[in-house]
N, C-alpha and C. Protein backbone atom coordinates (compact mmCIF):
# COMPACT_ATOMS: atom_id res chain seq x y z
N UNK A 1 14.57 -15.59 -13.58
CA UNK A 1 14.97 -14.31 -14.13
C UNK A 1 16.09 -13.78 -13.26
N UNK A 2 17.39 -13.74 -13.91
CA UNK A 2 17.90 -13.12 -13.05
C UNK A 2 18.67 -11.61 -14.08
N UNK A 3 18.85 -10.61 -12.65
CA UNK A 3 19.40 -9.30 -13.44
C UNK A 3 20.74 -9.19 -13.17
N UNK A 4 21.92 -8.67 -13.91
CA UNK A 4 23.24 -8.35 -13.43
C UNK A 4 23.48 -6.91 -13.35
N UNK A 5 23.91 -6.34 -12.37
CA UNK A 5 23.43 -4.53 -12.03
C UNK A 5 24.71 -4.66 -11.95
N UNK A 6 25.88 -4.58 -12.14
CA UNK A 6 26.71 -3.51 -11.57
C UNK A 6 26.96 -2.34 -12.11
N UNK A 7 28.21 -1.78 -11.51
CA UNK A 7 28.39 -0.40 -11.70
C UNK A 7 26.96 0.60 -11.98
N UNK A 8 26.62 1.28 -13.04
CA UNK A 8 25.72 2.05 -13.54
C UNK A 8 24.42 1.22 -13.86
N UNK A 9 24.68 0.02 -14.46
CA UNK A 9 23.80 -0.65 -14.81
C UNK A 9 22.43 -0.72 -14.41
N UNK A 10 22.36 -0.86 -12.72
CA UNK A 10 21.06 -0.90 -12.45
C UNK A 10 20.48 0.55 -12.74
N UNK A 11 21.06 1.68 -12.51
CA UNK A 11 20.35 3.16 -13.20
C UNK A 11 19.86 3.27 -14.68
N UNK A 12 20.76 2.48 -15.90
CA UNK A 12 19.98 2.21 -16.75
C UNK A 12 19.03 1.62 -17.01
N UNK A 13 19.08 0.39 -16.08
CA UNK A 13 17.96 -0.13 -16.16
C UNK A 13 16.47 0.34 -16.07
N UNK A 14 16.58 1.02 -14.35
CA UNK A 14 15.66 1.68 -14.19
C UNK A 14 14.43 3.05 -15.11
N UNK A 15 16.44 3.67 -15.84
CA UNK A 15 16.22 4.70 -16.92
C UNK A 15 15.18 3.79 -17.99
N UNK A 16 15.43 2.96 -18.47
CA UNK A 16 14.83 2.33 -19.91
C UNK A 16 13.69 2.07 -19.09
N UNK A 17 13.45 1.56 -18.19
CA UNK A 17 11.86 1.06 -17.62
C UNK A 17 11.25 1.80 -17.64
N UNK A 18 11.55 3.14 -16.65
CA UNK A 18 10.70 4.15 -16.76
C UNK A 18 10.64 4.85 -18.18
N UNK A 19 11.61 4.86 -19.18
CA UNK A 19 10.84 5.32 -20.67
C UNK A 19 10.05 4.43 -21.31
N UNK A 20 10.08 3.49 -21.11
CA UNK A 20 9.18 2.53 -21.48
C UNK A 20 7.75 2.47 -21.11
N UNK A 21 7.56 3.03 -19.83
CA UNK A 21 6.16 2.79 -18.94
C UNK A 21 5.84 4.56 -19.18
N UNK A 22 6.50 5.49 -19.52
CA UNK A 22 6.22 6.82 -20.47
C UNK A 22 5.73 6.56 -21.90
N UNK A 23 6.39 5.88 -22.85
CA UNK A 23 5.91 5.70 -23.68
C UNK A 23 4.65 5.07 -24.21
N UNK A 24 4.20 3.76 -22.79
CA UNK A 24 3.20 2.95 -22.78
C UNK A 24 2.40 4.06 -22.63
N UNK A 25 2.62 5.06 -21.71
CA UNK A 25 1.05 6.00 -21.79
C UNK A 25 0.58 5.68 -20.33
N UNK A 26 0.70 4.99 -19.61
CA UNK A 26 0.26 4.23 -18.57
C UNK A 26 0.19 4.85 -17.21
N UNK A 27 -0.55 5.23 -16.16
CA UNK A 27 -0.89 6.07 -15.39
C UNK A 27 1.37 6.25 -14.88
N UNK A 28 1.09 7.23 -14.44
CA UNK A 28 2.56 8.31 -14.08
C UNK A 28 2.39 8.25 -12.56
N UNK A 29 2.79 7.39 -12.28
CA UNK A 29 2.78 7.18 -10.15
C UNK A 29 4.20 7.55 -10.21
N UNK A 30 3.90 8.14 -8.58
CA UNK A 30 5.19 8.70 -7.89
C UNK A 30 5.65 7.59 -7.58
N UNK A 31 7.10 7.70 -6.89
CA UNK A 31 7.85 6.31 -6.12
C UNK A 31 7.04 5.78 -4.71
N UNK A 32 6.61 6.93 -4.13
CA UNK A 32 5.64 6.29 -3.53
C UNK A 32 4.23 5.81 -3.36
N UNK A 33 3.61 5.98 -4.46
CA UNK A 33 2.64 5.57 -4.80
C UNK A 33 2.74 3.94 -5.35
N UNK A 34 4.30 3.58 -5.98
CA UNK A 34 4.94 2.27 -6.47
C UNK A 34 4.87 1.63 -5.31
N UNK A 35 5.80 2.30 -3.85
CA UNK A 35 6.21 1.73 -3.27
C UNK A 35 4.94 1.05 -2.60
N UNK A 36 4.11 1.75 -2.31
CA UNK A 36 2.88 1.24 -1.54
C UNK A 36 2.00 -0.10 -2.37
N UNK A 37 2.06 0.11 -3.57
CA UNK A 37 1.67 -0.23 -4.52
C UNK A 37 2.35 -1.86 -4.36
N UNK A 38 3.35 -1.75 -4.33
CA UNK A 38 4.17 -3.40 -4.30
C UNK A 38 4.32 -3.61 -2.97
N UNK A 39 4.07 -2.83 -1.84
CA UNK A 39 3.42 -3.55 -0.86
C UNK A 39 2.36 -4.40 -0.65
N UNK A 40 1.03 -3.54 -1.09
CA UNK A 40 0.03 -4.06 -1.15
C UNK A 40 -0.13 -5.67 -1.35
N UNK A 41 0.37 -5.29 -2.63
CA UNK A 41 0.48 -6.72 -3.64
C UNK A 41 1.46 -7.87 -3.35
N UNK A 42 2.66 -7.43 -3.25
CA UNK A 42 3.97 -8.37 -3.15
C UNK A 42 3.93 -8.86 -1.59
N UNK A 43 3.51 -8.31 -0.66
CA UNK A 43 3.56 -8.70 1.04
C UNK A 43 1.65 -9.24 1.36
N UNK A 44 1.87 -10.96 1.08
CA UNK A 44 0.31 -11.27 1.80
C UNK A 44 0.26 -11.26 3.24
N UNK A 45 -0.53 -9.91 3.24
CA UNK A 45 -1.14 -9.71 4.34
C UNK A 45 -2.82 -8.85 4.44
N UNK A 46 -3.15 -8.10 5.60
CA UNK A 46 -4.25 -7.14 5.49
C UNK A 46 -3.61 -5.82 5.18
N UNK A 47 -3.64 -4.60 4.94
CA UNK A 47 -2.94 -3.57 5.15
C UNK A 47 -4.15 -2.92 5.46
N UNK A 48 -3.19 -1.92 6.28
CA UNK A 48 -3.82 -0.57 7.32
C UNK A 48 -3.17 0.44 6.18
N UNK A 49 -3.63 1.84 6.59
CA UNK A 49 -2.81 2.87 6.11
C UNK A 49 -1.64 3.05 7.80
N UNK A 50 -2.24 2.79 8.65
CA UNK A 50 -1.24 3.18 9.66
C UNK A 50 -0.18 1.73 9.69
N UNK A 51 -0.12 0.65 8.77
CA UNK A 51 0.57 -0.13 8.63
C UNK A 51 1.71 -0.10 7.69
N UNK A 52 1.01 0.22 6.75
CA UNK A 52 1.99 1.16 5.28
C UNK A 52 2.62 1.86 6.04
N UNK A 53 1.93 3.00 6.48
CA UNK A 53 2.85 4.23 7.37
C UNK A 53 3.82 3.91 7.66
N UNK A 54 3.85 2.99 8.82
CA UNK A 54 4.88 2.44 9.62
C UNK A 54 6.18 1.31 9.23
N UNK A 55 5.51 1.12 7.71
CA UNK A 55 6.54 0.49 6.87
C UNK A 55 7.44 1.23 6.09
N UNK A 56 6.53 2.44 5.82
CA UNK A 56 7.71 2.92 4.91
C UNK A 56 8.04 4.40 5.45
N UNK A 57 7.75 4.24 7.03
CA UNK A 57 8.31 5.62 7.55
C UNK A 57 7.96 7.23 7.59
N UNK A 58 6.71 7.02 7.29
CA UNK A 58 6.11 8.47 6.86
C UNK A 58 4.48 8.41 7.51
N UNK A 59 3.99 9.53 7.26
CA UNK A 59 2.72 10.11 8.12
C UNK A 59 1.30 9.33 7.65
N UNK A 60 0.68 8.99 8.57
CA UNK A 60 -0.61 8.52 8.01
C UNK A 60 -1.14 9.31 7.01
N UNK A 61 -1.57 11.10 6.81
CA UNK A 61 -1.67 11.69 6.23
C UNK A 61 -1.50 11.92 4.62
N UNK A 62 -0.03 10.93 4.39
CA UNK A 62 0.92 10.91 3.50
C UNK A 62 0.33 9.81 2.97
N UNK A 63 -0.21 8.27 3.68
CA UNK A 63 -0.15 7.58 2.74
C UNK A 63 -1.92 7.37 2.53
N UNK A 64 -2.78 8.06 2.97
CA UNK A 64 -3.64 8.54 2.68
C UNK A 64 -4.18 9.20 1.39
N UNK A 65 -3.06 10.32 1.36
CA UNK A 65 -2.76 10.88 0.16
C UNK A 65 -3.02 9.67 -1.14
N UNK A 66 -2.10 9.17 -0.72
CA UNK A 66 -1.30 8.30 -1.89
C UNK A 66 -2.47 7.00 -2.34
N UNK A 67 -3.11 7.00 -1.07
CA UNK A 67 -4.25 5.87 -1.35
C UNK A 67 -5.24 6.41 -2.22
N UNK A 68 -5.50 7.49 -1.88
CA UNK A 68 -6.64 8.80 -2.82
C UNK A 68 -6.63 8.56 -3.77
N UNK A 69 -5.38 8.51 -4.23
CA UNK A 69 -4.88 8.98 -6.12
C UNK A 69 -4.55 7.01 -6.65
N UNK A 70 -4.27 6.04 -5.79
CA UNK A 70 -4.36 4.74 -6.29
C UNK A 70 -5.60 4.84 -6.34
N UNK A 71 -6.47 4.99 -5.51
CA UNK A 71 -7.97 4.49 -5.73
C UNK A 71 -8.85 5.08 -6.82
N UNK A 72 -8.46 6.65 -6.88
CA UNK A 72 -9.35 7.02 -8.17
C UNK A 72 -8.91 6.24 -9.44
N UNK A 73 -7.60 5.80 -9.60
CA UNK A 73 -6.81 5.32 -11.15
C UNK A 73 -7.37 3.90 -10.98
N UNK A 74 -8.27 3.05 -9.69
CA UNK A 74 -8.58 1.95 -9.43
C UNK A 74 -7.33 0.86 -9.41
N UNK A 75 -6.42 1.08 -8.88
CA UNK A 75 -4.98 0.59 -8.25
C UNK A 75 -5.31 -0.32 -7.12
N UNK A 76 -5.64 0.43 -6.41
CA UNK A 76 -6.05 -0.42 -5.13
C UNK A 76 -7.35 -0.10 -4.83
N UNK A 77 -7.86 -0.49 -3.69
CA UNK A 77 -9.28 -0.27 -3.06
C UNK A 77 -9.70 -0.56 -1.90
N UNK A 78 -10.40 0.38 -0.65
CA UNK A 78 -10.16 0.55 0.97
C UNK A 78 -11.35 -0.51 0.83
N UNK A 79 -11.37 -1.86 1.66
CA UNK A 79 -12.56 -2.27 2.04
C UNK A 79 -12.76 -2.14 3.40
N UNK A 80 -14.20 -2.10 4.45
CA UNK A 80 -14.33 -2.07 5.83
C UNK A 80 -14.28 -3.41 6.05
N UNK A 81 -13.46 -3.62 7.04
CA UNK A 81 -12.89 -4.72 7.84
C UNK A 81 -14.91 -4.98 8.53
N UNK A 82 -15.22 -6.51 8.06
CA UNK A 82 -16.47 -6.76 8.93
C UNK A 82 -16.63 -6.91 10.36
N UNK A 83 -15.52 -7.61 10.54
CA UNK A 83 -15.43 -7.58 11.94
C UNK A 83 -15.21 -6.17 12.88
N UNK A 84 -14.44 -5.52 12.77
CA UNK A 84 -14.43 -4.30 13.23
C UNK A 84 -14.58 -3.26 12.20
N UNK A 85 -15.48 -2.55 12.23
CA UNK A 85 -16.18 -1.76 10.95
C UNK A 85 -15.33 -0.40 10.95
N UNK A 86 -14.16 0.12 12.09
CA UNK A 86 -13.65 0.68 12.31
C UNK A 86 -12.62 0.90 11.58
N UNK A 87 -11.98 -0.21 11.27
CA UNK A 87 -10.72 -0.58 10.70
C UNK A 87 -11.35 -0.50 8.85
N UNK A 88 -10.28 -0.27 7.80
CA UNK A 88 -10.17 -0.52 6.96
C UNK A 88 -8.80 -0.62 6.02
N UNK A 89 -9.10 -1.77 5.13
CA UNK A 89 -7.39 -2.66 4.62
C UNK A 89 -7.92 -1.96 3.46
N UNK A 90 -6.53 -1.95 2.74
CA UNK A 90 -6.36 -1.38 1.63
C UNK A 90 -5.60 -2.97 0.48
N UNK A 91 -6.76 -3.23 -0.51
CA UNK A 91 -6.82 -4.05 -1.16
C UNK A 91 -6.48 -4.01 -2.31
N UNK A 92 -6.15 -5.35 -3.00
CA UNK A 92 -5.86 -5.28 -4.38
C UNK A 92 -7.12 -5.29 -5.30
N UNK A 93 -6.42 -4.94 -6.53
CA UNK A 93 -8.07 -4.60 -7.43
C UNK A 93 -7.26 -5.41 -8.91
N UNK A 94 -8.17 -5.89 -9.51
CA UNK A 94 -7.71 -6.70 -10.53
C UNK A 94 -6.76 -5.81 -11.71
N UNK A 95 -7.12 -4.49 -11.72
CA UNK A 95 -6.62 -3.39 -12.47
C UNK A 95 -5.40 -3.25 -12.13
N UNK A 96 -5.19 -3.12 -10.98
CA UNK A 96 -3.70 -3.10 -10.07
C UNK A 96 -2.86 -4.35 -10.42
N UNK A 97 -3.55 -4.97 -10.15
CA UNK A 97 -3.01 -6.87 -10.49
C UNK A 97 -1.88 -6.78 -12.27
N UNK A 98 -3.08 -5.99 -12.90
CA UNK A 98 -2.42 -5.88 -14.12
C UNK A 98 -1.21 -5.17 -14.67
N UNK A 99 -1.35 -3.62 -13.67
CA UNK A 99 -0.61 -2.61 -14.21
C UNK A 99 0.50 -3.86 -13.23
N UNK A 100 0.72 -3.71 -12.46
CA UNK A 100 2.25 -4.53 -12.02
C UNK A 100 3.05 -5.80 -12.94
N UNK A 101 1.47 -6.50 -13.48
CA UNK A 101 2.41 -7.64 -14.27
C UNK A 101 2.69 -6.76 -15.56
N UNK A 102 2.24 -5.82 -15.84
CA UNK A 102 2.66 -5.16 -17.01
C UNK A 102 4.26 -4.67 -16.87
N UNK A 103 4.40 -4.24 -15.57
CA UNK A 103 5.39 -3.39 -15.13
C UNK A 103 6.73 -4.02 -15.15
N UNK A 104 6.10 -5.46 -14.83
CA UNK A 104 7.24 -6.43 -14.36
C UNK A 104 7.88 -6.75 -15.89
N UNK A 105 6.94 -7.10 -16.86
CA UNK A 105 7.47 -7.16 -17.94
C UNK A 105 8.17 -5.84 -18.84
N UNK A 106 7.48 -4.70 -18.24
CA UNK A 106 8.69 -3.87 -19.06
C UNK A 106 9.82 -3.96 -18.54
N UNK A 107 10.21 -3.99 -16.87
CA UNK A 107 11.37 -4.83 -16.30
C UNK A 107 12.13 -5.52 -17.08
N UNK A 108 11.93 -6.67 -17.38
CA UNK A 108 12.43 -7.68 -18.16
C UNK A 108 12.76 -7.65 -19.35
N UNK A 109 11.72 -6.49 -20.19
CA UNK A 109 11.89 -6.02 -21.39
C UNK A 109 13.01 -5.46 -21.61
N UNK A 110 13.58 -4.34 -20.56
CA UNK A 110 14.45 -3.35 -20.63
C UNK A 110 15.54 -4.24 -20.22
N UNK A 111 15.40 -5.02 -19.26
CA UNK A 111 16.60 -6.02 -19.36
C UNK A 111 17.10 -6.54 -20.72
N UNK A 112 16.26 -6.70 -20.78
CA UNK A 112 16.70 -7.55 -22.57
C UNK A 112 17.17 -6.86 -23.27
N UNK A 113 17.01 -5.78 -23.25
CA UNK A 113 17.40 -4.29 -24.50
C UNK A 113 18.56 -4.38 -23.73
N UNK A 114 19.00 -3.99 -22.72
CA UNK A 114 20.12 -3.80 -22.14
C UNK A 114 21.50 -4.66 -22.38
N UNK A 115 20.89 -5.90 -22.46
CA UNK A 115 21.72 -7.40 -22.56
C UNK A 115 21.87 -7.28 -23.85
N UNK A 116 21.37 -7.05 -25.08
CA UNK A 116 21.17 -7.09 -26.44
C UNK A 116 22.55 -5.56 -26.98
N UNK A 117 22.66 -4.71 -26.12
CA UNK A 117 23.68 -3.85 -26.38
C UNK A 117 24.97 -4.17 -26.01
């Protein structure tokens, strides 16, 4: 898959995705709720919230927040680390798994509309 952005292009793009994922009806996440969101998923690793934090530059507090409101929509999900019961990673959830491949295809979708004009 590849995309060609110049000039304005990639802003339309983005424009048609996001009317698209409005029209789907489909939970309404902030950019950072995305951003954390395709961390989670797209970077194999464990995640911390003080790991997120420190990735994307903002307060533990903040991505706390943001974990709150993935976890009630069942986006992601905190499990306790067994080994240290102290610690807890913030995991993928099969629900999450979905809304992204959904996402990716309105991506591609809107590409196509785009290419088709």
């Amino acid at each position: 898959m590849e995309f060609e952005l110049s000039g304005h292009a990639g802003l339309r793009l983005w424009k048609k995705t996001l009317t698209n994922i409005v029209l789907k009806k489909g939970p309404d996440l902030t950019t950072r709720q995305l951003s954390v969101m395709l961390m989670v998923y797209l970077e194999p690793k464990q995640h911390t919230v003080r790991g997120l934090a420190a990735a994307i530059d903002v307060s533990k507090p903040v991505i706390t927040r943001c974990i709150d409101s993935l976890s009630i929509l069942g986006l992601v999900k905190r499990v306790r680390d067994e080994n240290d019961r102290r610690s807890v990673f913030i995991t993928r959830t099969v629900k999450g798994a979905v809304f992204l491949s959904d996402f990716a295809e309105m991506i591609e979708k809107s590409n196509e509309e785009a290419k088709d004009k």
